[in-house]
PDB file of N, CA and C in Angstrom:
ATOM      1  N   UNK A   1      46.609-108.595  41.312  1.00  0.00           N
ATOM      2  CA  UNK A   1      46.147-108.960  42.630  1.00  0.00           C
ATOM      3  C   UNK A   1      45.453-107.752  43.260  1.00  0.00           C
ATOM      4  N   UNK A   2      44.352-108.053  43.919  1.00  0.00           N
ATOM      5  CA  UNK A   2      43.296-106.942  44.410  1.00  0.00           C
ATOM      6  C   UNK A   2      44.088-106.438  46.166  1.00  0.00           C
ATOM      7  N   UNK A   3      44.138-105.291  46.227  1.00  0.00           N
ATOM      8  CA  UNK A   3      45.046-105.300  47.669  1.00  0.00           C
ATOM      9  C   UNK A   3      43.856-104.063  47.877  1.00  0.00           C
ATOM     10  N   UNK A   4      43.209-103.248  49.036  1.00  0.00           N
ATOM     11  CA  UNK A   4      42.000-102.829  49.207  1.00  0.00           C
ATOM     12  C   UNK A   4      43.184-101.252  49.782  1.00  0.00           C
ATOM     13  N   UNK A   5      44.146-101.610  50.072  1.00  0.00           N
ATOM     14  CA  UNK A   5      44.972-100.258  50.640  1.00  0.00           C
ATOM     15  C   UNK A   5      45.470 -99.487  49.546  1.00  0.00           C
ATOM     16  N   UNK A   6      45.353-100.063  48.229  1.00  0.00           N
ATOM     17  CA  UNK A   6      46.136 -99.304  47.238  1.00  0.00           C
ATOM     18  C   UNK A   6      44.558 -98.345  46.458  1.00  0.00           C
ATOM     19  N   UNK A   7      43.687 -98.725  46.513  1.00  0.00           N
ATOM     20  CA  UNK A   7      42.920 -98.037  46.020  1.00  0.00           C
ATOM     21  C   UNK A   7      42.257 -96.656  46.170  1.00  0.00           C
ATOM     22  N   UNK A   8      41.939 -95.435  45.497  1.00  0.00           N
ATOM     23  CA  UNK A   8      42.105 -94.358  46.118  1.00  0.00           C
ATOM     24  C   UNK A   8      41.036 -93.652  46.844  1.00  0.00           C
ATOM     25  N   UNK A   9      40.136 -94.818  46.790  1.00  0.00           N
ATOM     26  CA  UNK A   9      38.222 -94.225  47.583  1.00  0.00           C
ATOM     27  C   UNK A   9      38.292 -95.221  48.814  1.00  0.00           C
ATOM     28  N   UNK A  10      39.479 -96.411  48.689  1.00  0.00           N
ATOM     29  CA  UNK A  10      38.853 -97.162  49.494  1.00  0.00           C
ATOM     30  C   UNK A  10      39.376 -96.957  51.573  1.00  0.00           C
ATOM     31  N   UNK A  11      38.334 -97.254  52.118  1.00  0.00           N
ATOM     32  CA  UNK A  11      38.344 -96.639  53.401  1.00  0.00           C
ATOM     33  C   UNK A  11      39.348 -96.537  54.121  1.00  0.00           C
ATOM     34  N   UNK A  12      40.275 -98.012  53.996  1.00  0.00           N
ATOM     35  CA  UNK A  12      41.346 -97.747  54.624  1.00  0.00           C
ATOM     36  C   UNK A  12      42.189 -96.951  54.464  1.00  0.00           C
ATOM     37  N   UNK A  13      42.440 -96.906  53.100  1.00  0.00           N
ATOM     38  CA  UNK A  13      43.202 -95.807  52.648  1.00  0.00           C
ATOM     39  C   UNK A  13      43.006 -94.251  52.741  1.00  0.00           C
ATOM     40  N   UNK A  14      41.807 -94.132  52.842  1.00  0.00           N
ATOM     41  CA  UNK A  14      41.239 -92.637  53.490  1.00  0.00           C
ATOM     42  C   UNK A  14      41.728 -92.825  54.431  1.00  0.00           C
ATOM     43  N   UNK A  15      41.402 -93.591  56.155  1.00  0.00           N
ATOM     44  CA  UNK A  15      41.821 -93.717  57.057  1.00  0.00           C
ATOM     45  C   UNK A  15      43.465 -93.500  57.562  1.00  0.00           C
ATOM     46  N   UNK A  16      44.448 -93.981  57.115  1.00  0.00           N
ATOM     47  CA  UNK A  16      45.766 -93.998  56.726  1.00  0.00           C
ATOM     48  C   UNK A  16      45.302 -92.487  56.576  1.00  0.00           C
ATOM     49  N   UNK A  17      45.266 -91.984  55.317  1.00  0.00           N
ATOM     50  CA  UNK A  17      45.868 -90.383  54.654  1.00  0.00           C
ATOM     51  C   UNK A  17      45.306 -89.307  55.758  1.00  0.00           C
ATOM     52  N   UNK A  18      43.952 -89.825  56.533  1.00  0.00           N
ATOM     53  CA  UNK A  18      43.457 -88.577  57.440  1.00  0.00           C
ATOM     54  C   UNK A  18      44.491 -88.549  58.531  1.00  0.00           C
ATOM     55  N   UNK A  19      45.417 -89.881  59.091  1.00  0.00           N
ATOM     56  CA  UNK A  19      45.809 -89.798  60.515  1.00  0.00           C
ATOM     57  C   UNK A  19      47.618 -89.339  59.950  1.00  0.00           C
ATOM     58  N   UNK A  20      47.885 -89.327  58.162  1.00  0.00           N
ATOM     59  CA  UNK A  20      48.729 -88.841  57.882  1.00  0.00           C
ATOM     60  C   UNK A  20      48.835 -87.306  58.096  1.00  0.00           C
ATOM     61  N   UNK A  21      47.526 -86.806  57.318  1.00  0.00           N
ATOM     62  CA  UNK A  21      47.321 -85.334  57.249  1.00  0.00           C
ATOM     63  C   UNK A  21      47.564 -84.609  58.900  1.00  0.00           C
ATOM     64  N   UNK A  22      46.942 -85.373  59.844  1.00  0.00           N
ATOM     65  CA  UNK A  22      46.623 -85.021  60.943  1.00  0.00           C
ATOM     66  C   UNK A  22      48.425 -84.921  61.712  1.00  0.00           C
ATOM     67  N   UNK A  23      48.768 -86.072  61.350  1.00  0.00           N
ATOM     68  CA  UNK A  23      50.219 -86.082  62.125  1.00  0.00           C
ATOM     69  C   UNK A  23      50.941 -84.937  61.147  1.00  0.00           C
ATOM     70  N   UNK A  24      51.183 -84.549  60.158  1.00  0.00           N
ATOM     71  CA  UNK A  24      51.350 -83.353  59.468  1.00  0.00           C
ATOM     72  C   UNK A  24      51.317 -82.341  60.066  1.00  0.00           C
ATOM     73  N   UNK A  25      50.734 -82.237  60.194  1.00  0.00           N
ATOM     74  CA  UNK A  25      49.566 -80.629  60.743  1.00  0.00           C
ATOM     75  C   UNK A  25      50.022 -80.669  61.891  1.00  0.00           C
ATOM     76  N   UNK A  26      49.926 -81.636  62.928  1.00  0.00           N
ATOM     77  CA  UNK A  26      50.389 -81.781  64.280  1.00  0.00           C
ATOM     78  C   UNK A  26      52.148 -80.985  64.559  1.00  0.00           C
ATOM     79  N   UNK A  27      52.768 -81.584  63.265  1.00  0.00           N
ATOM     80  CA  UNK A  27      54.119 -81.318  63.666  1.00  0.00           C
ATOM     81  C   UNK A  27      54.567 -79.692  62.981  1.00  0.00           C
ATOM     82  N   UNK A  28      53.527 -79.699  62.101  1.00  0.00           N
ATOM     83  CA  UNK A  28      54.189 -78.460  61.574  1.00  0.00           C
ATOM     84  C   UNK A  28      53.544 -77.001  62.260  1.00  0.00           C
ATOM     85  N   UNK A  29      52.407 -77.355  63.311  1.00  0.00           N
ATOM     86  CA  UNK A  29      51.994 -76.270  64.216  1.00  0.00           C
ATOM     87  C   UNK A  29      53.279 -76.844  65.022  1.00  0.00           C
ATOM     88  N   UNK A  30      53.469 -77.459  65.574  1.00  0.00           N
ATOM     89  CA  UNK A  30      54.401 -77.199  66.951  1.00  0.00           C
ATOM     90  C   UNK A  30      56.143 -76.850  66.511  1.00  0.00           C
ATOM     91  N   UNK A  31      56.703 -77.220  65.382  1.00  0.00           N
ATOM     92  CA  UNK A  31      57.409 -76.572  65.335  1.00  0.00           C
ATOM     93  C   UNK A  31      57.295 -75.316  64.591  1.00  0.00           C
ATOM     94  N   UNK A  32      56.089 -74.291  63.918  1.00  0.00           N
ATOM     95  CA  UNK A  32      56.333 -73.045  64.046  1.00  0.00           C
ATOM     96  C   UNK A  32      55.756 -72.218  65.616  1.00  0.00           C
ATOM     97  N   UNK A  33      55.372 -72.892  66.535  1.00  0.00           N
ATOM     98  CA  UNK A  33      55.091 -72.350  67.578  1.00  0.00           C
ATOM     99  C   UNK A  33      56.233 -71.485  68.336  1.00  0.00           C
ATOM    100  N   UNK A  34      56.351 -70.612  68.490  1.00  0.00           N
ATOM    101  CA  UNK A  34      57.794 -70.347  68.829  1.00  0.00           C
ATOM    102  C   UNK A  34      57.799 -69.981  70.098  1.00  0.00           C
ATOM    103  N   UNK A  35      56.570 -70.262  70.984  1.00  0.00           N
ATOM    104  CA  UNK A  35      56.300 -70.378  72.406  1.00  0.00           C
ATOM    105  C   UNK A  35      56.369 -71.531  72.761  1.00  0.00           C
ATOM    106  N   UNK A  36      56.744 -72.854  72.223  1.00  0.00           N
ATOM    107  CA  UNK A  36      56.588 -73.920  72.442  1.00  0.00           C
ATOM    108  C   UNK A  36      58.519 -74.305  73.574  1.00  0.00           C
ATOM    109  N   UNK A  37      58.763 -74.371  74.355  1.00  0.00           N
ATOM    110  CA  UNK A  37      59.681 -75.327  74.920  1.00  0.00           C
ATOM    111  C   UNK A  37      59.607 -76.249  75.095  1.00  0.00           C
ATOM    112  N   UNK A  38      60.954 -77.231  74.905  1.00  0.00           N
ATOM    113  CA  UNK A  38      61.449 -77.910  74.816  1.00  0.00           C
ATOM    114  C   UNK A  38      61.178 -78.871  76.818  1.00  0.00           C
ATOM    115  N   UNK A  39      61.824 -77.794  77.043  1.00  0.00           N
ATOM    116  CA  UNK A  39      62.458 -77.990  78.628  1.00  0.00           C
ATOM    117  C   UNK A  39      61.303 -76.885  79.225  1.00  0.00           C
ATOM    118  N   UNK A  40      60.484 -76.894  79.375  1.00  0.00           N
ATOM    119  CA  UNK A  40      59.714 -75.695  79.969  1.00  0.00           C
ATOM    120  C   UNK A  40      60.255 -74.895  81.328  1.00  0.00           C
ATOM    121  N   UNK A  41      61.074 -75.696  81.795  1.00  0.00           N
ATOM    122  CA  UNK A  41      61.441 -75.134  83.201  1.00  0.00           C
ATOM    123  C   UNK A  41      62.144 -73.898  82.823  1.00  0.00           C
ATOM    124  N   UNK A  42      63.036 -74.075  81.590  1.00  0.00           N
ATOM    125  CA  UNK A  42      64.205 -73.265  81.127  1.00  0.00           C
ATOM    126  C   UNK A  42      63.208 -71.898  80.619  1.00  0.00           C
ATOM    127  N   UNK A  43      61.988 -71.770  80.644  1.00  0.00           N
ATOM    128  CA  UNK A  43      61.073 -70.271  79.723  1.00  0.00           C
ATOM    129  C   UNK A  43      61.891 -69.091  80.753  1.00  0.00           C
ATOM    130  N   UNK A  44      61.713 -69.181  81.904  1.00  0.00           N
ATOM    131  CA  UNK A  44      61.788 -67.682  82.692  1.00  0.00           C
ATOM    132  C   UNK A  44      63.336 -67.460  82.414  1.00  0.00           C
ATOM    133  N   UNK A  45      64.811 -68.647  82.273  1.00  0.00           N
ATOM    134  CA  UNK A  45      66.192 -68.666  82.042  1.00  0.00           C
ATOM    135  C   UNK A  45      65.984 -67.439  80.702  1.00  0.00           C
ATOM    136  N   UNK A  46      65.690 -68.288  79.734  1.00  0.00           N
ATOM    137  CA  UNK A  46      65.656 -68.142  78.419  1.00  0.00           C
ATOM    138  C   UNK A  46      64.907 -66.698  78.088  1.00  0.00           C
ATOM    139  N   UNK A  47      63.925 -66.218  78.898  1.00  0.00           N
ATOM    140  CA  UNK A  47      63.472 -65.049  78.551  1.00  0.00           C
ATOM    141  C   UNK A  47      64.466 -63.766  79.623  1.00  0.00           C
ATOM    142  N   UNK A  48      65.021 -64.201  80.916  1.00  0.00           N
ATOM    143  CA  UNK A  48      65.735 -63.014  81.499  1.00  0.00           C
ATOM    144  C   UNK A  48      66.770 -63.034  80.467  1.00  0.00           C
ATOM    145  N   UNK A  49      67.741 -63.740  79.491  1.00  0.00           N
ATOM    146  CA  UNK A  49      68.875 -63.911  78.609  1.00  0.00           C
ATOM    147  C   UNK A  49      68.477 -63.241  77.317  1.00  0.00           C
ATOM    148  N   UNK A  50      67.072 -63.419  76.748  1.00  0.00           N
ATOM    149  CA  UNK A  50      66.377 -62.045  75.964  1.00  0.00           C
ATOM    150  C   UNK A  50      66.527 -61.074  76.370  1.00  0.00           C
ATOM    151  N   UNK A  51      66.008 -60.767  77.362  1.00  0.00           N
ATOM    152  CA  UNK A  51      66.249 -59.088  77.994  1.00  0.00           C
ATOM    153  C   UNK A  51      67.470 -58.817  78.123  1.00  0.00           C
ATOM    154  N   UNK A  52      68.445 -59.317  78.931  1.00  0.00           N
ATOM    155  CA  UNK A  52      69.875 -59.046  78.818  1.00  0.00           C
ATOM    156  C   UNK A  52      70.353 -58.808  77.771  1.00  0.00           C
ATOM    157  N   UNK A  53      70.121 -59.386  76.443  1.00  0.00           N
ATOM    158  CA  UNK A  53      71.175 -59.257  75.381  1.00  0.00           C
ATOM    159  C   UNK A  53      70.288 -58.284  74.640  1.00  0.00           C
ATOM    160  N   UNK A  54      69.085 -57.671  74.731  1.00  0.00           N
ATOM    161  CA  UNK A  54      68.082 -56.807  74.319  1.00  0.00           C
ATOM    162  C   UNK A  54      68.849 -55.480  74.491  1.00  0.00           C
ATOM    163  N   UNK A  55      68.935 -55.576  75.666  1.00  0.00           N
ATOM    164  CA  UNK A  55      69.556 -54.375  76.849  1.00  0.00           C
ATOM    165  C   UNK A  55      71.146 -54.220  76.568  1.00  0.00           C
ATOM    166  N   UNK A  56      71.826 -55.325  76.111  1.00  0.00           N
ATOM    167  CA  UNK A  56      73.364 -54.899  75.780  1.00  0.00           C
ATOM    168  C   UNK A  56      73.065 -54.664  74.281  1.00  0.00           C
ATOM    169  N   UNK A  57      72.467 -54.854  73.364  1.00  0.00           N
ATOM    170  CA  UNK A  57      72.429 -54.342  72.079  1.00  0.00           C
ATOM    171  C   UNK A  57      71.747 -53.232  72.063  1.00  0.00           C
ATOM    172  N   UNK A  58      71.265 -52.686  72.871  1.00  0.00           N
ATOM    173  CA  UNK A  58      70.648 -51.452  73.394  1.00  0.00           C
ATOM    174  C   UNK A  58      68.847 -51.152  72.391  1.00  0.00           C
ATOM    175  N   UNK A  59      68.503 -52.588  72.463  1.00  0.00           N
ATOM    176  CA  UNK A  59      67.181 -52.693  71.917  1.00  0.00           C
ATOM    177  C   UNK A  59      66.084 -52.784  73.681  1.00  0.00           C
ATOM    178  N   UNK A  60      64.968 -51.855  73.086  1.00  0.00           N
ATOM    179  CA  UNK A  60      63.844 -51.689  73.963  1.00  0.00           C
ATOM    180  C   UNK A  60      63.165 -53.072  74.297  1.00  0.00           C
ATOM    181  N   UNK A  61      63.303 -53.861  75.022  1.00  0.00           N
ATOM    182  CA  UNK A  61      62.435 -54.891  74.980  1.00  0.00           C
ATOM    183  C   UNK A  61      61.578 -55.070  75.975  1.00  0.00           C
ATOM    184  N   UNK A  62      60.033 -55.069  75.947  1.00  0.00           N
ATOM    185  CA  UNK A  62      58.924 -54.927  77.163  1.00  0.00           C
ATOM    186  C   UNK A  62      58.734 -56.063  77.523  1.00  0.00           C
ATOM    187  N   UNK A  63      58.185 -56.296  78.504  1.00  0.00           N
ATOM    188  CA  UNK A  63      57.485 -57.236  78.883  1.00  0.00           C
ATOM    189  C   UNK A  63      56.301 -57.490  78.224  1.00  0.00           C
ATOM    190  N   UNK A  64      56.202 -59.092  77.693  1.00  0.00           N
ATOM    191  CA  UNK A  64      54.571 -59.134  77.014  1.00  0.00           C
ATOM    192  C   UNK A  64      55.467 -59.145  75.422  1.00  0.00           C
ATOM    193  N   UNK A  65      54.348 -58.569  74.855  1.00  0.00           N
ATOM    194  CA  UNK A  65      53.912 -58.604  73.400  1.00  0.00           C
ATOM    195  C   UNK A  65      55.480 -57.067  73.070  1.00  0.00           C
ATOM    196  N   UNK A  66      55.839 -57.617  71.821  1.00  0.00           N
ATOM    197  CA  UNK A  66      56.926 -56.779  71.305  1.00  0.00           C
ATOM    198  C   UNK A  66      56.871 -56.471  69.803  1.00  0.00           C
ATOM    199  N   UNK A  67      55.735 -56.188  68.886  1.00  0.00           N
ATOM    200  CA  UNK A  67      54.799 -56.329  67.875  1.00  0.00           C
ATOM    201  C   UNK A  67      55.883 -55.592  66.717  1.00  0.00           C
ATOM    202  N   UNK A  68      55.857 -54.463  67.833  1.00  0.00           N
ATOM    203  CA  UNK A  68      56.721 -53.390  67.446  1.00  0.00           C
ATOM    204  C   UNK A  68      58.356 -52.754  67.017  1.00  0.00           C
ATOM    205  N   UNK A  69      58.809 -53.930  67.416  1.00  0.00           N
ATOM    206  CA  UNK A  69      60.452 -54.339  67.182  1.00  0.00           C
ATOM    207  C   UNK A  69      60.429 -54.755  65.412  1.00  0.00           C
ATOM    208  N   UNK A  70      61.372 -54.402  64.834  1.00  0.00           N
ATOM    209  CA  UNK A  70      61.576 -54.800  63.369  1.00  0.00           C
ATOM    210  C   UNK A  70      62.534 -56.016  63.624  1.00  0.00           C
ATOM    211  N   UNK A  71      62.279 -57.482  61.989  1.00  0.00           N
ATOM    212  CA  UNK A  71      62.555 -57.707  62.194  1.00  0.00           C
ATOM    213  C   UNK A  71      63.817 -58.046  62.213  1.00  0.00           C
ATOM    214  N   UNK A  72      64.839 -56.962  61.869  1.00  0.00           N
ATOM    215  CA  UNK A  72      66.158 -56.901  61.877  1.00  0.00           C
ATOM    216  C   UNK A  72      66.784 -56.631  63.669  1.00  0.00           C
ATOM    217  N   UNK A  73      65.901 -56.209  64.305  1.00  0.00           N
ATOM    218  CA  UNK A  73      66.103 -56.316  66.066  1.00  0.00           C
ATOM    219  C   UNK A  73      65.917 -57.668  66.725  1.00  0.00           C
ATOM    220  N   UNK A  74      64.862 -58.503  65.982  1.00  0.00           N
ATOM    221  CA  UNK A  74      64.005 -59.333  66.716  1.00  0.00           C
ATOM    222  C   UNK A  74      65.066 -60.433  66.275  1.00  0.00           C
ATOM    223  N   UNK A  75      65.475 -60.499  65.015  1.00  0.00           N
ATOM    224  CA  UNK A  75      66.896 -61.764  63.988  1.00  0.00           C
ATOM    225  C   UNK A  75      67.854 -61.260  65.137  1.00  0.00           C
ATOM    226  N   UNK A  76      68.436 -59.966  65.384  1.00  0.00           N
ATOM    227  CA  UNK A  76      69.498 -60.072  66.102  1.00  0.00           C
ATOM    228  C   UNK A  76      69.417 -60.648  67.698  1.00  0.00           C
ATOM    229  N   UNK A  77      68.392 -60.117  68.577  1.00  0.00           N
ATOM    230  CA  UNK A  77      68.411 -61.079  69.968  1.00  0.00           C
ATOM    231  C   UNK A  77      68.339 -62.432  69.776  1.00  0.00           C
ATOM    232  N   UNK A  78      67.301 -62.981  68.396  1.00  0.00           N
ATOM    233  CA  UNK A  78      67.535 -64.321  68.106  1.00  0.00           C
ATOM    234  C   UNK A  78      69.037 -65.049  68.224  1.00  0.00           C
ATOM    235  N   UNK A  79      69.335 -63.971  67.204  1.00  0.00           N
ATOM    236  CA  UNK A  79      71.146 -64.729  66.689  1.00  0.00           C
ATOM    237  C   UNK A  79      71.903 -64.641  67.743  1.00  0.00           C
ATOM    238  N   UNK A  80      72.059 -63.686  68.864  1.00  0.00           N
ATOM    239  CA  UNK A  80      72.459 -63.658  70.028  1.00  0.00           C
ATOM    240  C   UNK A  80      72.319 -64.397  70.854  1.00  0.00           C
ATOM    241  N   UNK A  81      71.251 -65.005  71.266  1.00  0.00           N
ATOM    242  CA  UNK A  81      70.689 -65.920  71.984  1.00  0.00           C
ATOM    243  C   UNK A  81      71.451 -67.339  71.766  1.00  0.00           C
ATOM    244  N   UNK A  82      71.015 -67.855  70.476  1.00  0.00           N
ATOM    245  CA  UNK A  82      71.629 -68.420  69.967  1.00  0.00           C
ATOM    246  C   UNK A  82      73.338 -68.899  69.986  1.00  0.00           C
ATOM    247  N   UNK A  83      73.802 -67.529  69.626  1.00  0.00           N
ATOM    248  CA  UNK A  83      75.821 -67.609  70.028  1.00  0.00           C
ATOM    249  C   UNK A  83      75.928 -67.953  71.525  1.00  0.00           C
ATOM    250  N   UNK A  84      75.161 -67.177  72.655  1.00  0.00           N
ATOM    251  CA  UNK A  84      75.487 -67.839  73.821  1.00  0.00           C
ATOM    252  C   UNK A  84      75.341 -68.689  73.925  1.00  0.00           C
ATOM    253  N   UNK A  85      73.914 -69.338  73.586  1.00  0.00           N
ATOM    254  CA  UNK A  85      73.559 -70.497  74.479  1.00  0.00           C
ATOM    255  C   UNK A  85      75.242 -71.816  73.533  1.00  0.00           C
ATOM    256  N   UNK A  86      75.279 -71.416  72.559  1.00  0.00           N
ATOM    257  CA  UNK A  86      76.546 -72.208  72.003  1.00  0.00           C
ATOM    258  C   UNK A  86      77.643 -72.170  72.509  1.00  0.00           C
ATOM    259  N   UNK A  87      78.082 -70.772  72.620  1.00  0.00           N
ATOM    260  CA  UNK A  87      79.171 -70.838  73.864  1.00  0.00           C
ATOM    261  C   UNK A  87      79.297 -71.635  74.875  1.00  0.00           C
ATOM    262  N   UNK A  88      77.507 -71.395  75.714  1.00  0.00           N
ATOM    263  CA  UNK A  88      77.632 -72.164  77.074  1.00  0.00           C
ATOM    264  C   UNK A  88      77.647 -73.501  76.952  1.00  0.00           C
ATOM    265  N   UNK A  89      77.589 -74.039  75.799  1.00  0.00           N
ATOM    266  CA  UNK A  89      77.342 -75.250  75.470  1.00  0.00           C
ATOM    267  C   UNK A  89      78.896 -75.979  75.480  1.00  0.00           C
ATOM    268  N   UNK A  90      79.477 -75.193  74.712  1.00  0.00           N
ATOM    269  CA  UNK A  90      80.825 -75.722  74.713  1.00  0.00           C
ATOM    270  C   UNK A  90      81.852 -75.712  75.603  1.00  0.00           C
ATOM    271  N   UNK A  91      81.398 -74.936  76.259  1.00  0.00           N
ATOM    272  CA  UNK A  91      82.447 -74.181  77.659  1.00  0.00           C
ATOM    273  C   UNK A  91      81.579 -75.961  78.501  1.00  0.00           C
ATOM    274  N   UNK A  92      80.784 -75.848  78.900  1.00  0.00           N
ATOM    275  CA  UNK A  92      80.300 -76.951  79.685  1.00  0.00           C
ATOM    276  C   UNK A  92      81.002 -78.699  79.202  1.00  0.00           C
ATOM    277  N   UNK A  93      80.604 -78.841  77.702  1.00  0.00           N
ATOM    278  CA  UNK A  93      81.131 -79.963  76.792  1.00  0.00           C
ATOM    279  C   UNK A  93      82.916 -80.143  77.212  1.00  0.00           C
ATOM    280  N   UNK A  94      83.681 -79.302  77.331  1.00  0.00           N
ATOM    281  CA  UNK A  94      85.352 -79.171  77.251  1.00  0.00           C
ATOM    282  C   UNK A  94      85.590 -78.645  78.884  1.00  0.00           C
ATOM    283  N   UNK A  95      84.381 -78.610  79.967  1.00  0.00           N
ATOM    284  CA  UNK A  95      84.952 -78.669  81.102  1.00  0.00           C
ATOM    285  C   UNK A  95      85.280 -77.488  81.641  1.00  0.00           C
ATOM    286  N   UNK A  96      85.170 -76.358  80.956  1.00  0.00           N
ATOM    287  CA  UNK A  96      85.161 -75.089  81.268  1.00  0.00           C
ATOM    288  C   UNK A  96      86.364 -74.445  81.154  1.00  0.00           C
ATOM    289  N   UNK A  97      87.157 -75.512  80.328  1.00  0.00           N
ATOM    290  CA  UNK A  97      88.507 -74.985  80.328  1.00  0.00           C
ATOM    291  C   UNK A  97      88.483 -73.827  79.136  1.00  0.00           C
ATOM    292  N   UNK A  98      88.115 -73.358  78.510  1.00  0.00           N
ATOM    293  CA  UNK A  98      87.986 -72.453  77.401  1.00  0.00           C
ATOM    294  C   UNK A  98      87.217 -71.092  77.246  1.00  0.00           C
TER     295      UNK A  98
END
């Protein structure tokens, strides 16, 4: 049986694979964007909680561009970031009893 979507020149099927490629591409720029939020309101929260835990691990962190941090500094405010915001997560989830 002749079906016009299975064939590999034929238009629709180009059509289909370009808006595949495209949704591809779409998702895999935005999740390596690592300026991208979620919650945008939360950027200025989320960046004073960088500096804080920058500043208690006693890493230099500027304002702007930080090119210059290795990335064994840059993994640790990550991973930091990270443990709090989990903490605060759970402390909130159980009522603050913990």
């Amino acid at each position: 049986m002749f079906t016009p979507n299975t064939l590999p020149n034929s238009p629709v099927n180009a059509n289909q694979q370009n808006q595949a490629n495209q949704t591809a591409q779409q998702n895999a720029t935005s999740s390596s964007n690592s300026s991208t939020y979620v919650v945008p309101e939360a950027k200025a929260a989320m960046n004073t909680m960088k500096h804080e835990i920058a500043g208690e691990l006693g890493i230099n962190l500027k304002q702007g561009y930080n090119g210059d941090l290795t990335s064994r500094q840059a993994g640790y405010i990550g991973g930091y970031m990270v443990k709090r915001m989990i903490e605060q997560q759970q402390r909130q989830m159980s009522g603050g009893q913990f």
